[in-house]
PDB file of N, CA and C in Angstrom:
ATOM      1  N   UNK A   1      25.689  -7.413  30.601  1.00  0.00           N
ATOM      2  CA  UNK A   1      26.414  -8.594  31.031  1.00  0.00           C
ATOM      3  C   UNK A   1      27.607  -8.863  30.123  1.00  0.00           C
ATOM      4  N   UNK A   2      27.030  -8.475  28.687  1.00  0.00           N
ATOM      5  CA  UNK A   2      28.600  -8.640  27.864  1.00  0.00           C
ATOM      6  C   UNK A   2      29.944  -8.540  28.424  1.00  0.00           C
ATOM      7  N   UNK A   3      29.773  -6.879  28.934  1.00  0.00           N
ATOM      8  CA  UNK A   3      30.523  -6.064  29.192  1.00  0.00           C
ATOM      9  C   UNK A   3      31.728  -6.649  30.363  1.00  0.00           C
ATOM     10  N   UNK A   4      31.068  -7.485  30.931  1.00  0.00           N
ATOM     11  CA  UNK A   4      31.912  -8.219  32.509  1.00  0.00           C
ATOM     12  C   UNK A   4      32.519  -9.564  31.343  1.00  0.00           C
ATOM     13  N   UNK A   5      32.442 -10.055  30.370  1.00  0.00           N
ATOM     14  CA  UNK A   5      33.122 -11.068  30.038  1.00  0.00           C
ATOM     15  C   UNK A   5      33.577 -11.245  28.707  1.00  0.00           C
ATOM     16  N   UNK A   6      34.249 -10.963  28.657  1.00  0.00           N
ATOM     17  CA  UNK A   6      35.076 -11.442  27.297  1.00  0.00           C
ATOM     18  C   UNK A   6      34.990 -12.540  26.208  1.00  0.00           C
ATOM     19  N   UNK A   7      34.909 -13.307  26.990  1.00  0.00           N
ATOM     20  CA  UNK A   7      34.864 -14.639  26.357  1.00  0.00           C
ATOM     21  C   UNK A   7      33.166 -15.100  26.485  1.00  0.00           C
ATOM     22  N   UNK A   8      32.254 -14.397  27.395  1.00  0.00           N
ATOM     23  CA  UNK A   8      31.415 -14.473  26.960  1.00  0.00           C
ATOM     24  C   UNK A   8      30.097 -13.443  25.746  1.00  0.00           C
ATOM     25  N   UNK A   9      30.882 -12.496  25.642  1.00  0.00           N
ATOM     26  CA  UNK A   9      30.786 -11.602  24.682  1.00  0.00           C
ATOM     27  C   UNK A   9      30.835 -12.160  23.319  1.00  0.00           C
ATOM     28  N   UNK A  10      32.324 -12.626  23.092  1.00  0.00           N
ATOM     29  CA  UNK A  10      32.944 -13.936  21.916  1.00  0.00           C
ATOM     30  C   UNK A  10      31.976 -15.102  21.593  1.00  0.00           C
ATOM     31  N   UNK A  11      31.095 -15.663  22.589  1.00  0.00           N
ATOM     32  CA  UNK A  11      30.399 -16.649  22.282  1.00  0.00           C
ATOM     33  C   UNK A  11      29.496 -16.121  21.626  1.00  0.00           C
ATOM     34  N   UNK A  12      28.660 -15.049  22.157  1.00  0.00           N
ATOM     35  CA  UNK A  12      27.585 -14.375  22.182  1.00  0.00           C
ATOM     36  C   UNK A  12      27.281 -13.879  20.259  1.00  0.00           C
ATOM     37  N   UNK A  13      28.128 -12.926  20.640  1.00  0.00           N
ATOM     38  CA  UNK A  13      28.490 -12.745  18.682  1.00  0.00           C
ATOM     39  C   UNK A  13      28.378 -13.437  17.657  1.00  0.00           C
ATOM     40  N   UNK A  14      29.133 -14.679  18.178  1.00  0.00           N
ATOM     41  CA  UNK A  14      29.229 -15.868  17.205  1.00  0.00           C
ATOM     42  C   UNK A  14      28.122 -16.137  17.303  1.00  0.00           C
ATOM     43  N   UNK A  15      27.498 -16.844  17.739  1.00  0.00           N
ATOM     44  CA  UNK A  15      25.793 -17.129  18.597  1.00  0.00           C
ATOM     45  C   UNK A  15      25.081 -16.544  16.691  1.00  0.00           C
ATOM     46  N   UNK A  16      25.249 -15.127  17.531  1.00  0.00           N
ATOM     47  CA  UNK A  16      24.262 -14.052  16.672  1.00  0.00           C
ATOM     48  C   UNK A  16      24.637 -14.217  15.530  1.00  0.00           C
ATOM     49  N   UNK A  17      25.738 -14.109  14.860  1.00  0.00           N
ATOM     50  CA  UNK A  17      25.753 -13.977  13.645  1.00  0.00           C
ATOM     51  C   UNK A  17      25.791 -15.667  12.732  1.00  0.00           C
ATOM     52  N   UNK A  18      25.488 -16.292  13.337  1.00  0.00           N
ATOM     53  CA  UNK A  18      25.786 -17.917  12.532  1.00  0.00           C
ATOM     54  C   UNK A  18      23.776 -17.481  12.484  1.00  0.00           C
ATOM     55  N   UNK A  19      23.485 -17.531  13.711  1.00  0.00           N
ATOM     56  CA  UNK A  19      21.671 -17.372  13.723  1.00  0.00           C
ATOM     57  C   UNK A  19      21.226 -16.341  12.507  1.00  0.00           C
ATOM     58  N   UNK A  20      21.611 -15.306  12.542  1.00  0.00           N
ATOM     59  CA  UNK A  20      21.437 -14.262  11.590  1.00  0.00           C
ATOM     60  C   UNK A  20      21.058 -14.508  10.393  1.00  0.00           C
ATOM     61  N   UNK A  21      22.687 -15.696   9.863  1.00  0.00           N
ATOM     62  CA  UNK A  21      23.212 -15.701   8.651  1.00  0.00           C
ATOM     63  C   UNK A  21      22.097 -17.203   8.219  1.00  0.00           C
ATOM     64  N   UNK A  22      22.196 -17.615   9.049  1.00  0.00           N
ATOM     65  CA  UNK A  22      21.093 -19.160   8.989  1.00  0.00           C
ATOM     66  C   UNK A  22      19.777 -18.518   8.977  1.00  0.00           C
ATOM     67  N   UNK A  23      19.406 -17.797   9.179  1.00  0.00           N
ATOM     68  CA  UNK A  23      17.686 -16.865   9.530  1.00  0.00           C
ATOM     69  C   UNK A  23      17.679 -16.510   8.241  1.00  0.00           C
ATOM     70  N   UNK A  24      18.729 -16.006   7.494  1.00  0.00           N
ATOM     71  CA  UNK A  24      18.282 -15.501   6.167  1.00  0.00           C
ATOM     72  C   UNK A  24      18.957 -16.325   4.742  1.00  0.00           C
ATOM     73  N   UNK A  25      19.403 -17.763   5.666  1.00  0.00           N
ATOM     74  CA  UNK A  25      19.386 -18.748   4.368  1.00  0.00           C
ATOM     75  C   UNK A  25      20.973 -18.443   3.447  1.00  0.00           C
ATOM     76  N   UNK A  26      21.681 -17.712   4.036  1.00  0.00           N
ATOM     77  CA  UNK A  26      22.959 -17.263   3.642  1.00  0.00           C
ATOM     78  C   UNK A  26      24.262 -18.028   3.470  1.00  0.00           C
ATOM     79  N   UNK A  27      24.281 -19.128   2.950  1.00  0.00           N
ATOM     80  CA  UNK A  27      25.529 -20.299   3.476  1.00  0.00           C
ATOM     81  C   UNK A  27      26.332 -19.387   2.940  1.00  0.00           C
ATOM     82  N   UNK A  28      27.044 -18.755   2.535  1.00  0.00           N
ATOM     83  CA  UNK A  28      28.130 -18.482   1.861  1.00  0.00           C
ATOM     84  C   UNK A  28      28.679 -17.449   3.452  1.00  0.00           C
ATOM     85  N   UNK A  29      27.285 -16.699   3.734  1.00  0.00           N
ATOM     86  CA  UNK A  29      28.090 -15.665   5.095  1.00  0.00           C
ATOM     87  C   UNK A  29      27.749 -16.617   6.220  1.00  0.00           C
ATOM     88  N   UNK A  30      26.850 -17.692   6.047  1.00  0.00           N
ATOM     89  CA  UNK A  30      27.393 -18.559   7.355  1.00  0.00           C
ATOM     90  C   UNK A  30      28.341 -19.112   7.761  1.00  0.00           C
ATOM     91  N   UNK A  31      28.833 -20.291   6.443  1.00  0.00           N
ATOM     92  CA  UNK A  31      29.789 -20.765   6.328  1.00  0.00           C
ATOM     93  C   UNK A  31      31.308 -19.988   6.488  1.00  0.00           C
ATOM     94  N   UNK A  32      31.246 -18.439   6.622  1.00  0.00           N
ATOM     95  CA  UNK A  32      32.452 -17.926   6.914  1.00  0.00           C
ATOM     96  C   UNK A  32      32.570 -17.131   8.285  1.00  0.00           C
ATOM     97  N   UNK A  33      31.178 -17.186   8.927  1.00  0.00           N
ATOM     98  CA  UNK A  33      31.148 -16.681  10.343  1.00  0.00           C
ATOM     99  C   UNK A  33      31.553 -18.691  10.943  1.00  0.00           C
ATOM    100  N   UNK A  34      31.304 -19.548  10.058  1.00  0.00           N
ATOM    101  CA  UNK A  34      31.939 -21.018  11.211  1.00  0.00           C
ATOM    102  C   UNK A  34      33.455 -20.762  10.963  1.00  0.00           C
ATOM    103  N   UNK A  35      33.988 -20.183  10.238  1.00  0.00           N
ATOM    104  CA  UNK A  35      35.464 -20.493   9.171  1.00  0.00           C
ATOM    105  C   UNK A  35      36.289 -19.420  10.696  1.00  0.00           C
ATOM    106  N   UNK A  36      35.843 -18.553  10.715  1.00  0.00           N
ATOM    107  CA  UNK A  36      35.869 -17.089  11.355  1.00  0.00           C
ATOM    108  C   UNK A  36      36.133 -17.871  12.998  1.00  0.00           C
ATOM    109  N   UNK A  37      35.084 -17.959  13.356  1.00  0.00           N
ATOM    110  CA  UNK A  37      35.105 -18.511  15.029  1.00  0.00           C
ATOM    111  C   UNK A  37      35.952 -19.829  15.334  1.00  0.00           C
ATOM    112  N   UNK A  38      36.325 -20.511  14.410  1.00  0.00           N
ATOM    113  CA  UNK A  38      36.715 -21.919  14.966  1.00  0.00           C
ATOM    114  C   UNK A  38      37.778 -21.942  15.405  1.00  0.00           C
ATOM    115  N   UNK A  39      37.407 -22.896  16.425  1.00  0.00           N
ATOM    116  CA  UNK A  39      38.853 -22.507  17.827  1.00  0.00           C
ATOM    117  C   UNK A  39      38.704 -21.970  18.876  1.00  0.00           C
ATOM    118  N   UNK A  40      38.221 -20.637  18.493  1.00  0.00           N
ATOM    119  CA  UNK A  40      37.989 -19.473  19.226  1.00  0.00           C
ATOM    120  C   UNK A  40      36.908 -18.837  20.694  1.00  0.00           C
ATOM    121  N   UNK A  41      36.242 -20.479  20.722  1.00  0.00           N
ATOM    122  CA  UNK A  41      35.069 -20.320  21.249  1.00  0.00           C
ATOM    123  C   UNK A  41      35.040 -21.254  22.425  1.00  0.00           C
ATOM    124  N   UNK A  42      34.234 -21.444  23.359  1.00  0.00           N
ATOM    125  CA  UNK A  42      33.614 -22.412  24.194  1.00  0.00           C
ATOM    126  C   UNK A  42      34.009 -23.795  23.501  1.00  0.00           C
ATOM    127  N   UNK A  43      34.069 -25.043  24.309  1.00  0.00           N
ATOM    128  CA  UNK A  43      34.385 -26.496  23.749  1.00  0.00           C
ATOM    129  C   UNK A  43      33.071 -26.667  23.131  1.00  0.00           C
ATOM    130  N   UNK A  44      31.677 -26.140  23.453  1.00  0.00           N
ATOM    131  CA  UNK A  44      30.874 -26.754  23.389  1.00  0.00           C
ATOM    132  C   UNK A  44      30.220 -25.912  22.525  1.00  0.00           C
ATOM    133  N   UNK A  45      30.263 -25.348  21.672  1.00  0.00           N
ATOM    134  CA  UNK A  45      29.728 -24.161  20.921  1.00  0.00           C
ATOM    135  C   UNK A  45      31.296 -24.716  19.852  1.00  0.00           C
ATOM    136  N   UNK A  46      32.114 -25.101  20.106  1.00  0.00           N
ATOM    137  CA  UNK A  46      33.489 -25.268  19.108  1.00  0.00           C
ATOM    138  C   UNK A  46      32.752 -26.712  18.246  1.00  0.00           C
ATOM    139  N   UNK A  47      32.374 -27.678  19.245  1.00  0.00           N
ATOM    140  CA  UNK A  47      31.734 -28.763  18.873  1.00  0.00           C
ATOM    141  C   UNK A  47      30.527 -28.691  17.555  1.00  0.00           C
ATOM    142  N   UNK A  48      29.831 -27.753  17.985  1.00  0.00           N
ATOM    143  CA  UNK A  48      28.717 -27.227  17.288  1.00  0.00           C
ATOM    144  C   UNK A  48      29.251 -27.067  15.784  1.00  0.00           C
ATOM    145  N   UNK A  49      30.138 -26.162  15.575  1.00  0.00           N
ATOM    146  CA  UNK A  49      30.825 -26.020  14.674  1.00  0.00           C
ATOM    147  C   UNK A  49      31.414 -26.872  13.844  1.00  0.00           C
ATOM    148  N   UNK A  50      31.990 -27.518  14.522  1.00  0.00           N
ATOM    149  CA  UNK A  50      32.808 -28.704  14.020  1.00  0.00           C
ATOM    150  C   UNK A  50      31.887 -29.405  13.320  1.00  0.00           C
ATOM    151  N   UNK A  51      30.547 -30.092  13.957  1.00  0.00           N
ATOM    152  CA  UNK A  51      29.778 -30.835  13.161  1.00  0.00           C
ATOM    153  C   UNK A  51      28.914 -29.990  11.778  1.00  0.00           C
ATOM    154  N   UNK A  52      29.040 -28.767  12.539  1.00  0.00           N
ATOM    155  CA  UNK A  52      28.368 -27.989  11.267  1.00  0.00           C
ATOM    156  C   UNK A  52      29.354 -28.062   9.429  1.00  0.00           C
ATOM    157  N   UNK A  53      30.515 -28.284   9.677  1.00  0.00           N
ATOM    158  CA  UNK A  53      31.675 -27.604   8.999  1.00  0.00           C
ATOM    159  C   UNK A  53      31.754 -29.153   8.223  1.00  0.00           C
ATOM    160  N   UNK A  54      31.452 -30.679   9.237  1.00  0.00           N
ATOM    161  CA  UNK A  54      31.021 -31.891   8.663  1.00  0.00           C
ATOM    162  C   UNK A  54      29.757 -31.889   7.697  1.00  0.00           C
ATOM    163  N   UNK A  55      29.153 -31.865   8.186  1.00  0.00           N
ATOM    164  CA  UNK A  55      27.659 -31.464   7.020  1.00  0.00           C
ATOM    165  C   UNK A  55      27.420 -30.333   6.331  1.00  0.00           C
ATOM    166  N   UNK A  56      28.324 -29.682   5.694  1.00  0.00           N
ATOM    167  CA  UNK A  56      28.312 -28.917   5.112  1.00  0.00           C
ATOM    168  C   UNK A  56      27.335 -28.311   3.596  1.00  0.00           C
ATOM    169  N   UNK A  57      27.987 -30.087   3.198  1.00  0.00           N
ATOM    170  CA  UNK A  57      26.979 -29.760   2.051  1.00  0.00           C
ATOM    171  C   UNK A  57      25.569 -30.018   2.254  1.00  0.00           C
ATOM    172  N   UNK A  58      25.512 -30.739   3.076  1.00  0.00           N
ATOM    173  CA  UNK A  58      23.399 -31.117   3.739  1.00  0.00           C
ATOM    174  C   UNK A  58      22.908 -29.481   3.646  1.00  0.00           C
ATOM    175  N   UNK A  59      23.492 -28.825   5.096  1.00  0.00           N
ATOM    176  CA  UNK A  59      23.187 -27.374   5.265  1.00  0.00           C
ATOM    177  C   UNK A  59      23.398 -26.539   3.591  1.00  0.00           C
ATOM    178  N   UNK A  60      24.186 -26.909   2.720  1.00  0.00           N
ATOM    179  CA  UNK A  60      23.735 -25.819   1.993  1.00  0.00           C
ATOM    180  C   UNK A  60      22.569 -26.118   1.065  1.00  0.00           C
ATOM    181  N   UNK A  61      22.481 -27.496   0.922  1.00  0.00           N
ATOM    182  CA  UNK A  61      21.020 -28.133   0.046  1.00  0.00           C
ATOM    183  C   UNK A  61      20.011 -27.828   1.182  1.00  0.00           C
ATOM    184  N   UNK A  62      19.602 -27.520   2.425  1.00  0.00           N
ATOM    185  CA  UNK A  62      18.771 -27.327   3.293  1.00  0.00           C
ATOM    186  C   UNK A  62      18.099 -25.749   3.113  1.00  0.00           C
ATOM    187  N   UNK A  63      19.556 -24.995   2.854  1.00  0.00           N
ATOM    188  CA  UNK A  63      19.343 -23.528   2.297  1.00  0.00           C
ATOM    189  C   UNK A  63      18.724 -23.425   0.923  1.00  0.00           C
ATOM    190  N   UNK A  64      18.761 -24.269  -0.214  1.00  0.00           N
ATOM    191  CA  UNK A  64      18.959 -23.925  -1.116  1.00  0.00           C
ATOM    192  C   UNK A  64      17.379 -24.289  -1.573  1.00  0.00           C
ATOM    193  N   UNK A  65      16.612 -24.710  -0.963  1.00  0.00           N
ATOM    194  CA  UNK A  65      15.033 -25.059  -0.908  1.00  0.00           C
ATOM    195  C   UNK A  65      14.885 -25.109   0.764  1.00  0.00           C
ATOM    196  N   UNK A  66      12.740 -24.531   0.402  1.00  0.00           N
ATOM    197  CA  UNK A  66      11.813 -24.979   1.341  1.00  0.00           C
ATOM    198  C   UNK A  66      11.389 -26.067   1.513  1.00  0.00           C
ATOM    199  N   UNK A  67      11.706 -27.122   0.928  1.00  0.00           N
ATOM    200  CA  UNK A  67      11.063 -28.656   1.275  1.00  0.00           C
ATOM    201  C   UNK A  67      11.709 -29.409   2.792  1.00  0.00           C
ATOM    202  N   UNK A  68      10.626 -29.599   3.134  1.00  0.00           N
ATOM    203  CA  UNK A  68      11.254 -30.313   4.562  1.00  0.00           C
ATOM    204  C   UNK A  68      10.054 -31.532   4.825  1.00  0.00           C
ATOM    205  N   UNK A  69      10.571 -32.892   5.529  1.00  0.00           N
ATOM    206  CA  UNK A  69      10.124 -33.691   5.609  1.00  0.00           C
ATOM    207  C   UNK A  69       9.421 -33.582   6.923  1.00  0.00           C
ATOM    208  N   UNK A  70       9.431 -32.729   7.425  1.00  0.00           N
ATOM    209  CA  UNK A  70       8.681 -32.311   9.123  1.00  0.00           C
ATOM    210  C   UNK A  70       7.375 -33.092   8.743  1.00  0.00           C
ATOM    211  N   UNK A  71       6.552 -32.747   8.136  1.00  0.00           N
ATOM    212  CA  UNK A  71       4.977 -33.058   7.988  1.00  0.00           C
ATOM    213  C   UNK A  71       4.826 -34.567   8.073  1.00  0.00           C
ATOM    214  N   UNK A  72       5.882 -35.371   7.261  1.00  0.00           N
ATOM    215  CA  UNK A  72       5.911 -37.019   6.848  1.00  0.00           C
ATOM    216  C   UNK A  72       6.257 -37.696   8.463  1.00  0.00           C
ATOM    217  N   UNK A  73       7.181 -36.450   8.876  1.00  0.00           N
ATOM    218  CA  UNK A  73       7.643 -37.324  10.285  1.00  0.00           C
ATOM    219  C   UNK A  73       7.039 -37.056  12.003  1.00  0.00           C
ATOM    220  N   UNK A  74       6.159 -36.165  11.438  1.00  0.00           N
ATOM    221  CA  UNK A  74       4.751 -35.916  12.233  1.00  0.00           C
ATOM    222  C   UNK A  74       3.485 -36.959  11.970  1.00  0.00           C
ATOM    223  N   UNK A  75       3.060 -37.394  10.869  1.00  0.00           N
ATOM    224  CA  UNK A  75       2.475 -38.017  10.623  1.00  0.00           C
ATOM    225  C   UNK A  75       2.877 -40.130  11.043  1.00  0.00           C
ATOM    226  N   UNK A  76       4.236 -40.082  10.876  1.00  0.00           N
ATOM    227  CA  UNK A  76       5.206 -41.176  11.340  1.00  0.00           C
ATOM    228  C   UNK A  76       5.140 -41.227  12.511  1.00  0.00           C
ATOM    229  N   UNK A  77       5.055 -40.175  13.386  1.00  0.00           N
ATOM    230  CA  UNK A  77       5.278 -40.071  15.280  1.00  0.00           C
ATOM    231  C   UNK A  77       3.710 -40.827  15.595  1.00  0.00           C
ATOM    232  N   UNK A  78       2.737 -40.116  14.916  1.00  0.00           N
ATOM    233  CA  UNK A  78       1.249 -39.924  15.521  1.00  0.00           C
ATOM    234  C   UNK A  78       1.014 -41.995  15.249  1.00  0.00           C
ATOM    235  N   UNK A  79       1.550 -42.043  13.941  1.00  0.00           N
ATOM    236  CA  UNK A  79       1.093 -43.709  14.052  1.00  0.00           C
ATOM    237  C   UNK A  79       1.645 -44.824  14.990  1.00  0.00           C
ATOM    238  N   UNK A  80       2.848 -44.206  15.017  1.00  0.00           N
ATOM    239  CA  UNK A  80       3.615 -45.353  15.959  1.00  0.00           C
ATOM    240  C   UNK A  80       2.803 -44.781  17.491  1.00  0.00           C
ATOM    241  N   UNK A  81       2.337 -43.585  17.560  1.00  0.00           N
ATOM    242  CA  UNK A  81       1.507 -43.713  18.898  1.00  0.00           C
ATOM    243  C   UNK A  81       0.267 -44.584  19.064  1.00  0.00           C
ATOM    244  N   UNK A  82       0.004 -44.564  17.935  1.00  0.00           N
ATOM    245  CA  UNK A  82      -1.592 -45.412  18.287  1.00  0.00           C
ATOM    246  C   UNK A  82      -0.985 -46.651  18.131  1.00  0.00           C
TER     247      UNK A  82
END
């Protein structure tokens, strides 16, 4: 399917390599696959970016440790249910 679109090929790539570079905790090669694509892409995948390129420094303290508050805000969901 690449192959029939251009511009959806372009998304596709970008796609992969921001996922890639985020899969293995990499801000330095993430942050230059957002630097790389911007502009260049879908409005809505450009958007993506844009806010990524805003929180910049969150995402690299997010990389830079395993601590995540998931568990506290699972435990927060289950009470406000009962």
């Amino acid at each position: 399917m690449l192959s029939y679109s251009e511009e959806l090929k372009e998304n596709w790539l970008a796609f992969q390599n921001m996922y890639s570079s985020f899969d293995t905790r990499d801000s330095i090669r993430f942050f230059g696959w957002l630097q790389r694509y911007d502009g260049n892409l879908d409005e809505k995948l450009a958007t993506v970016i844009e806010t990524f390129l805003k929180i910049e420094s969150y995402i690299k303290n997010s990389f830079r440790t395993s601590l995540s508050n998931g568990v506290l805000e699972g435990i927060n969901n289950k009470i406000k249910l009962i």
